[in-house]
C-alpha atoms as a PDB file:
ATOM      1  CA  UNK A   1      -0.630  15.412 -33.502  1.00  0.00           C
ATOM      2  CA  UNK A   2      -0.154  14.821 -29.570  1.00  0.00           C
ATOM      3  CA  UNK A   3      -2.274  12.427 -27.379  1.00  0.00           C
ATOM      4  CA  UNK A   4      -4.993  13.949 -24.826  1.00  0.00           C
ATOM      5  CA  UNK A   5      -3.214  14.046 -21.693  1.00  0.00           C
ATOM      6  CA  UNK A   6      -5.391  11.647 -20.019  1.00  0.00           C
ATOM      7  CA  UNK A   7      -4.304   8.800 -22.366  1.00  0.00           C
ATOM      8  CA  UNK A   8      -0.896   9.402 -21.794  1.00  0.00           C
ATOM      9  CA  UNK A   9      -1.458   9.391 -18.163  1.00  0.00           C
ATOM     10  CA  UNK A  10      -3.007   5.603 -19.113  1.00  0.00           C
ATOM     11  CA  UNK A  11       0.051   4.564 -20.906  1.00  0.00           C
ATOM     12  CA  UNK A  12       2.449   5.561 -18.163  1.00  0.00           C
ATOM     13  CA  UNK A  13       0.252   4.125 -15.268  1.00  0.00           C
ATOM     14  CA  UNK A  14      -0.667   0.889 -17.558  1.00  0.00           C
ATOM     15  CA  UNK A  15       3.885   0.467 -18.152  1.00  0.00           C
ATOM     16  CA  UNK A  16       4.063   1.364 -14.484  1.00  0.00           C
ATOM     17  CA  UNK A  17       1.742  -1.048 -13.193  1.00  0.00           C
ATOM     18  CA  UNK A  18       3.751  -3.856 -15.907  1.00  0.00           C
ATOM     19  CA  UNK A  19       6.997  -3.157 -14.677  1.00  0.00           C
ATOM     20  CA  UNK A  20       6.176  -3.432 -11.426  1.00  0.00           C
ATOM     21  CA  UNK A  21       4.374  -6.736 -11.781  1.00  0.00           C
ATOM     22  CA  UNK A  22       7.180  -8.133 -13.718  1.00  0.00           C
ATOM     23  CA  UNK A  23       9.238  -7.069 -10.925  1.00  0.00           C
ATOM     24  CA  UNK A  24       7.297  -8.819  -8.394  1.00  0.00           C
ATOM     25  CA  UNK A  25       6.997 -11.935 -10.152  1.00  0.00           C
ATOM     26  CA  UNK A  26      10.608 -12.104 -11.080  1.00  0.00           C
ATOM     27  CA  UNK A  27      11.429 -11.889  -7.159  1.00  0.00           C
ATOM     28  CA  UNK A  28       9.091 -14.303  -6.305  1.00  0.00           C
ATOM     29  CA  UNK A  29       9.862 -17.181  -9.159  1.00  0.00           C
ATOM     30  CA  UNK A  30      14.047 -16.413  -8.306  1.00  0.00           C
ATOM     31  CA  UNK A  31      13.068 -16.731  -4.389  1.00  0.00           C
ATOM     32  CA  UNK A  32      11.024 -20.151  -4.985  1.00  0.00           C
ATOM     33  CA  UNK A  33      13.922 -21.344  -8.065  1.00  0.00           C
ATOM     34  CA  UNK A  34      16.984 -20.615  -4.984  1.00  0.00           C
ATOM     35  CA  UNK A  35      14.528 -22.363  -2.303  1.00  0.00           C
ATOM     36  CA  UNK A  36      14.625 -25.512  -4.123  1.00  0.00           C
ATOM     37  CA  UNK A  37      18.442 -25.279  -5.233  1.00  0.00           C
ATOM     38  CA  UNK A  38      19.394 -24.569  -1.738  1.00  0.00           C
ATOM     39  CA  UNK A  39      21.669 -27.087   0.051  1.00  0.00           C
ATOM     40  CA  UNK A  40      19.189 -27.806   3.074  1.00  0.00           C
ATOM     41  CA  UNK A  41      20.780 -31.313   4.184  1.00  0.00           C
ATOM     42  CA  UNK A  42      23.351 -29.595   6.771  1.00  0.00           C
ATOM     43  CA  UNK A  43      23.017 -30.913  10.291  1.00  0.00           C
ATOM     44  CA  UNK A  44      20.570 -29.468  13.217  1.00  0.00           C
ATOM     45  CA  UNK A  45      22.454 -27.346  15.140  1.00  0.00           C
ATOM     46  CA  UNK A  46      23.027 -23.765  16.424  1.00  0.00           C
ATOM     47  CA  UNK A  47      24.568 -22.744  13.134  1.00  0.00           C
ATOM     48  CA  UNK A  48      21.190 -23.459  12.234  1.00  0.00           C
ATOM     49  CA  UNK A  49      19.353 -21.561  14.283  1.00  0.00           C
ATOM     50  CA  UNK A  50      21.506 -18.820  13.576  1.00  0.00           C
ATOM     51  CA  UNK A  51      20.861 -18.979  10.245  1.00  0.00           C
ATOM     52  CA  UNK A  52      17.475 -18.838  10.483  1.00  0.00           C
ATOM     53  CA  UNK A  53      17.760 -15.835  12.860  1.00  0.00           C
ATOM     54  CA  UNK A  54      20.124 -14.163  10.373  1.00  0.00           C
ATOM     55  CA  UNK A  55      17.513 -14.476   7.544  1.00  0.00           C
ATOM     56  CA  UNK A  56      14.980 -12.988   9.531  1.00  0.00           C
ATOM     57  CA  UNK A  57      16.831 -10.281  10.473  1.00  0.00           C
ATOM     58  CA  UNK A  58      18.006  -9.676   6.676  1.00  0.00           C
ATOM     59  CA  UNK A  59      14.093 -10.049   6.176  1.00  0.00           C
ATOM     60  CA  UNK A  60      13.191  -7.108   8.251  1.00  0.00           C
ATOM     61  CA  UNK A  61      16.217  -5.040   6.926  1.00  0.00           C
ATOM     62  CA  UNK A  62      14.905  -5.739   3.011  1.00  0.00           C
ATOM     63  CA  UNK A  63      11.342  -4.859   4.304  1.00  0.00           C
ATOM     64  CA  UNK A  64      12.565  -1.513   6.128  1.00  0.00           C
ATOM     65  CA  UNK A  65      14.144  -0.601   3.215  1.00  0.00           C
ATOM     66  CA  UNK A  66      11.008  -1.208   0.694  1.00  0.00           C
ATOM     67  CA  UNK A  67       9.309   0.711   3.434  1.00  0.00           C
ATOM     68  CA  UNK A  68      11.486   4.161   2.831  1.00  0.00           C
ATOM     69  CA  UNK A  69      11.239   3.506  -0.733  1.00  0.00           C
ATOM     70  CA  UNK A  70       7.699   3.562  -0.544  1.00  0.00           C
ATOM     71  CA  UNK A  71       7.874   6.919   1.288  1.00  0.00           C
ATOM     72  CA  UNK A  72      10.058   8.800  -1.527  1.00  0.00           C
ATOM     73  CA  UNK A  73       8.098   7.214  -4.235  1.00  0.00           C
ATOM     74  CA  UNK A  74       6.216   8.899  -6.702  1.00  0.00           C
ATOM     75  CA  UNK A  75       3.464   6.262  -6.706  1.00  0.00           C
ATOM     76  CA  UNK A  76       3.722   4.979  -3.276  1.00  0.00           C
ATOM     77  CA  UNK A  77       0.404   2.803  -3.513  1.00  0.00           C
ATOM     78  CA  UNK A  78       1.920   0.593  -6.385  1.00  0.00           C
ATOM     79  CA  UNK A  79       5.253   0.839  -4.717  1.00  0.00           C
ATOM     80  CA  UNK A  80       3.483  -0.560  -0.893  1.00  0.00           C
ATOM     81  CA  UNK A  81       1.558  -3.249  -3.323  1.00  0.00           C
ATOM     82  CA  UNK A  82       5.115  -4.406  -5.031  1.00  0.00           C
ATOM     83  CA  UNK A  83       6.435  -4.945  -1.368  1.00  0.00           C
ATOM     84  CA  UNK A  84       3.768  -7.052  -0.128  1.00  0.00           C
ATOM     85  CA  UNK A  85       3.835  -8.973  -3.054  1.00  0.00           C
ATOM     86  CA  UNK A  86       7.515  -9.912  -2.866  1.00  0.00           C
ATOM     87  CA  UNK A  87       7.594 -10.079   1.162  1.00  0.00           C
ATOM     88  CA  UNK A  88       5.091 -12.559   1.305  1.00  0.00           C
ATOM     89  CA  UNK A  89       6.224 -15.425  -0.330  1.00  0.00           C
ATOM     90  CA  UNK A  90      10.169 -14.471   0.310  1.00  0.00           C
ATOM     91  CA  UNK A  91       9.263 -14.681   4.618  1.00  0.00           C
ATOM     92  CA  UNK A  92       7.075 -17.953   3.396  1.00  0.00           C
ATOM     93  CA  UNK A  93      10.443 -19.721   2.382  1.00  0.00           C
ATOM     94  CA  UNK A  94      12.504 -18.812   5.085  1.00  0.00           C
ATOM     95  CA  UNK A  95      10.350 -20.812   7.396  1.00  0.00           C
ATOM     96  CA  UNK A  96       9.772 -23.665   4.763  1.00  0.00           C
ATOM     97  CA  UNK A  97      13.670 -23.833   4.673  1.00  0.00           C
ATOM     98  CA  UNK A  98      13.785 -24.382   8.225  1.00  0.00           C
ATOM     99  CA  UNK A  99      10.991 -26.673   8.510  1.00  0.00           C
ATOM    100  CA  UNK A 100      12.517 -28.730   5.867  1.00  0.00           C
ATOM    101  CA  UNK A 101      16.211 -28.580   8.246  1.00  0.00           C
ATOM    102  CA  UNK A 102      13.540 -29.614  10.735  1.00  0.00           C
ATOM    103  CA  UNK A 103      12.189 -32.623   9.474  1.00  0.00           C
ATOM    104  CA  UNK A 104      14.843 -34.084   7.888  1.00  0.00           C
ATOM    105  CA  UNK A 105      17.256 -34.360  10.603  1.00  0.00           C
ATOM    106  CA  UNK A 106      14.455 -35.220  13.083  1.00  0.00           C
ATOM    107  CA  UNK A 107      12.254 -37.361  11.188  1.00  0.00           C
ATOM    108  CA  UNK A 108       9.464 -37.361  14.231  1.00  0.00           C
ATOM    109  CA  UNK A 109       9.091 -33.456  14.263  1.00  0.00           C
ATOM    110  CA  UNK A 110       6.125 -33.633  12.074  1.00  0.00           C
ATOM    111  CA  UNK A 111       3.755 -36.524  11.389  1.00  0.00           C
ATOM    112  CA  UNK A 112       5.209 -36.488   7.932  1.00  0.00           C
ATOM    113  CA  UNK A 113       8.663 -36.135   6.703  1.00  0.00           C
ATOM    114  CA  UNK A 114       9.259 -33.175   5.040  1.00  0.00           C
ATOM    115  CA  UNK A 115      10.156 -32.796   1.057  1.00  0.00           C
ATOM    116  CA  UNK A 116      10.716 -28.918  -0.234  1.00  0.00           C
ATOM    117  CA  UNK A 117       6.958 -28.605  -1.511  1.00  0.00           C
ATOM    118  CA  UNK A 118       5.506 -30.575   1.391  1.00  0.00           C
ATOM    119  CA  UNK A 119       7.436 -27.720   3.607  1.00  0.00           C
ATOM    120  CA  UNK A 120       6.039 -24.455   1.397  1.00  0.00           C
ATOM    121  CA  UNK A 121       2.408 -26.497   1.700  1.00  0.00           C
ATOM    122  CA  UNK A 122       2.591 -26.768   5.454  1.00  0.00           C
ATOM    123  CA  UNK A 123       3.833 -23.283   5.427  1.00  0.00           C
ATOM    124  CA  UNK A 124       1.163 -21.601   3.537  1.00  0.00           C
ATOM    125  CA  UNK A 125      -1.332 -23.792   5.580  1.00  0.00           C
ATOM    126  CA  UNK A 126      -0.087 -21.736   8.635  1.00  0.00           C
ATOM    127  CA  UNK A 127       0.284 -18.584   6.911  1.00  0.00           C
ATOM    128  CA  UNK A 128      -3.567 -18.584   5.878  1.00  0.00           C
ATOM    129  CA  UNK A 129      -4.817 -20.440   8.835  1.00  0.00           C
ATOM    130  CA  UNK A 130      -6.158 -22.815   7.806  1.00  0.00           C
ATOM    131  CA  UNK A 131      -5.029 -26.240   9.017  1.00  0.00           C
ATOM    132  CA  UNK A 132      -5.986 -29.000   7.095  1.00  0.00           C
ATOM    133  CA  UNK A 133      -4.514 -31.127  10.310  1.00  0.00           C
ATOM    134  CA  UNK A 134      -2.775 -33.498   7.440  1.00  0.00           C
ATOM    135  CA  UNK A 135       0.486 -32.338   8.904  1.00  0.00           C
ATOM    136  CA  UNK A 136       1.090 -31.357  12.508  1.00  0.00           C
ATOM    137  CA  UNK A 137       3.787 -30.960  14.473  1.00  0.00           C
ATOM    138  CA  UNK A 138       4.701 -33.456  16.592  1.00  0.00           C
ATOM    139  CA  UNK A 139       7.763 -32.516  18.403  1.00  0.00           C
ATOM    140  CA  UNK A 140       8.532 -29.236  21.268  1.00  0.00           C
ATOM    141  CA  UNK A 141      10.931 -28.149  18.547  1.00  0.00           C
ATOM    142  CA  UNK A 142       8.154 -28.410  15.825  1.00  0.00           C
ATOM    143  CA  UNK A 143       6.123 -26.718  17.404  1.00  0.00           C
ATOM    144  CA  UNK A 144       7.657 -23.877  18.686  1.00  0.00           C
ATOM    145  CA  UNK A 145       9.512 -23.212  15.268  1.00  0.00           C
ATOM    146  CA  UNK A 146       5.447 -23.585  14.036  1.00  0.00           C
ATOM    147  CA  UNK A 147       4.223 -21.161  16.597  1.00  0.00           C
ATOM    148  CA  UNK A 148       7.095 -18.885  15.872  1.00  0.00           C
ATOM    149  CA  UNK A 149       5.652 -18.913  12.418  1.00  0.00           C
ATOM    150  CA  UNK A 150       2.452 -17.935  13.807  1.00  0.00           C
ATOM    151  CA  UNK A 151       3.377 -14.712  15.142  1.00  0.00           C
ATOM    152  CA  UNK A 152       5.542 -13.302  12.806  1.00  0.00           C
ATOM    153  CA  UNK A 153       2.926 -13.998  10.112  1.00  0.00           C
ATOM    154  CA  UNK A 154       0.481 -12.017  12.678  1.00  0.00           C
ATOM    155  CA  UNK A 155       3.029  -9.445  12.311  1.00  0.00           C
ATOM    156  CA  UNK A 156       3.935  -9.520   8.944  1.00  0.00           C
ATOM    157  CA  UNK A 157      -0.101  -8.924   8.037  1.00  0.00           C
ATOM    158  CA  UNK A 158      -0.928  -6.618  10.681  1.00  0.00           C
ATOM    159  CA  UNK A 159       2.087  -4.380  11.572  1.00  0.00           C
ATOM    160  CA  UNK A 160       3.696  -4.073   7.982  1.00  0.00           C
ATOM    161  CA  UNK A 161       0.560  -3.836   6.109  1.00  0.00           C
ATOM    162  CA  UNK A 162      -0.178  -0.677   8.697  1.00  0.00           C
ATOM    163  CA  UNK A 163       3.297   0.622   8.160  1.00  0.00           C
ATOM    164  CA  UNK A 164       2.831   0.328   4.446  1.00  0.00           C
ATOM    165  CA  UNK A 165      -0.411   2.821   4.992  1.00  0.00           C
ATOM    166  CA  UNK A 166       1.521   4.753   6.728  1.00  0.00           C
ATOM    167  CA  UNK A 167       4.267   5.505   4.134  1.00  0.00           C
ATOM    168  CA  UNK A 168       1.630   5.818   1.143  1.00  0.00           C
ATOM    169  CA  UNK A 169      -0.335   8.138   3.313  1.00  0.00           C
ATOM    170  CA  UNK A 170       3.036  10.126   4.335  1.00  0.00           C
ATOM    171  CA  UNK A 171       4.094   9.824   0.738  1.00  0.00           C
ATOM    172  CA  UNK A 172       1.154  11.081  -0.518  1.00  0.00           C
ATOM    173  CA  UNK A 173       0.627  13.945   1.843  1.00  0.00           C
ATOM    174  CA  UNK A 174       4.048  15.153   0.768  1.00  0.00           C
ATOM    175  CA  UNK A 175       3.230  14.808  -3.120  1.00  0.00           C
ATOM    176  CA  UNK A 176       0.234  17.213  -2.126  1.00  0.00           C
ATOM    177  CA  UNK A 177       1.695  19.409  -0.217  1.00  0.00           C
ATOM    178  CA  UNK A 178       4.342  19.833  -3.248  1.00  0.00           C
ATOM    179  CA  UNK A 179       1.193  20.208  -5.675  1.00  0.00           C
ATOM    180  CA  UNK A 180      -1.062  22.593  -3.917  1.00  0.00           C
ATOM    181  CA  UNK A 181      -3.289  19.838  -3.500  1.00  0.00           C
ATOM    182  CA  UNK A 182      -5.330  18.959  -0.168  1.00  0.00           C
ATOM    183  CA  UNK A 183      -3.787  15.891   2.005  1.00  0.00           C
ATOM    184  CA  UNK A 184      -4.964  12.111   0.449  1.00  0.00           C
ATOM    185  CA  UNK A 185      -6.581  13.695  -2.900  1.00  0.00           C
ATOM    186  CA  UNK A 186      -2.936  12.802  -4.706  1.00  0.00           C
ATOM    187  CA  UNK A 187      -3.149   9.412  -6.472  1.00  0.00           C
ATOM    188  CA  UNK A 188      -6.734   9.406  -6.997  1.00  0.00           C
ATOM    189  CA  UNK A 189      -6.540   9.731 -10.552  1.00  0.00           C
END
């Protein structure tokens, strides 16, 4: 005897919604696992900075990408919530990495030298805004690395959150205009 239809629909949605936390989570733990593995004990210089810059930029290319993906997907809500998810902490240890560069080859950037954790604390103190003011930067360099920081996490929240909308709502719109159904009712199962 078959299932009703509507507890199939569960199963698949309940798997879906598994996977895709299991996917998350894996990104995240491998992100934070390679963070502290990293060799961050080369020398302040521009190779540094390029580095940074280069991550960033290989940052924005991962998030564009999760950003089409969430367009073409079949369940582009789940799909936009996935990305955030993973984006978050992976642009959170980019700038830990380089404030732990930072500090330990200028030991008066901050009012603290820096070990991995005490860098992904001061980061996430940032990131939230909420500053504690147990670590500051002390330093130009410190701070404009910190205030760099600043805006891209003003970005990151504001203009990729919005762009994720976007895609679910373009996403969906196309789902529904595949289904007969009127624009946004797809997905509200």
């Amino acid at each position: 005897m078959r299932r009703p239809r509507q507890t199939e629909r569960f199963h698949v949605s309940r798997r879906r919604l598994l996977l895709s936390v299991a996917r998350s989570s894996v990104t995240v733990v491998l992100s934070v696992v390679v963070y502290y593995l990293l060799p961050l004990d080369k020398g302040l210089d521009l190779g540094t900075a390029i580095a940074l810059a280069v991550s960033l930029v290989l940052f924005v290319g991962a998030l564009a990408w999760q950003i089409l993906m969430v367009k073409r997907s079949d369940h582009p809500r789940l799909r936009a919530i996935e990305t955030m998810a993973t984006a978050g902490p992976t642009f959170l240890i980019i700038f830990s990495a380089a404030y732990v560069v930072l500090s330990q080859n200028r030991s008066d950037s901050f009012s603290e030298i820096f070990g991995r954790t005490d860098a992904l604390y001061f980061t996430v103190t940032v990131f939230a805004t909420v500053g504690f003011g147990d670590i500051v930067p002390v330093t130009e360099t410190a701070r404009v690395l910190t205030m760099m920081q600043m805006l891209a996490d003003v970005i990151l929240v504001g203009l990729v959150a919005r762009v994720l909308l976007g895609a679910v709502r373009i996403a969906e719109d196309a789902r529904a205009a595949g289904s007969g159904e009127p624009p946004g009712a797809v997905g509200q199962e």
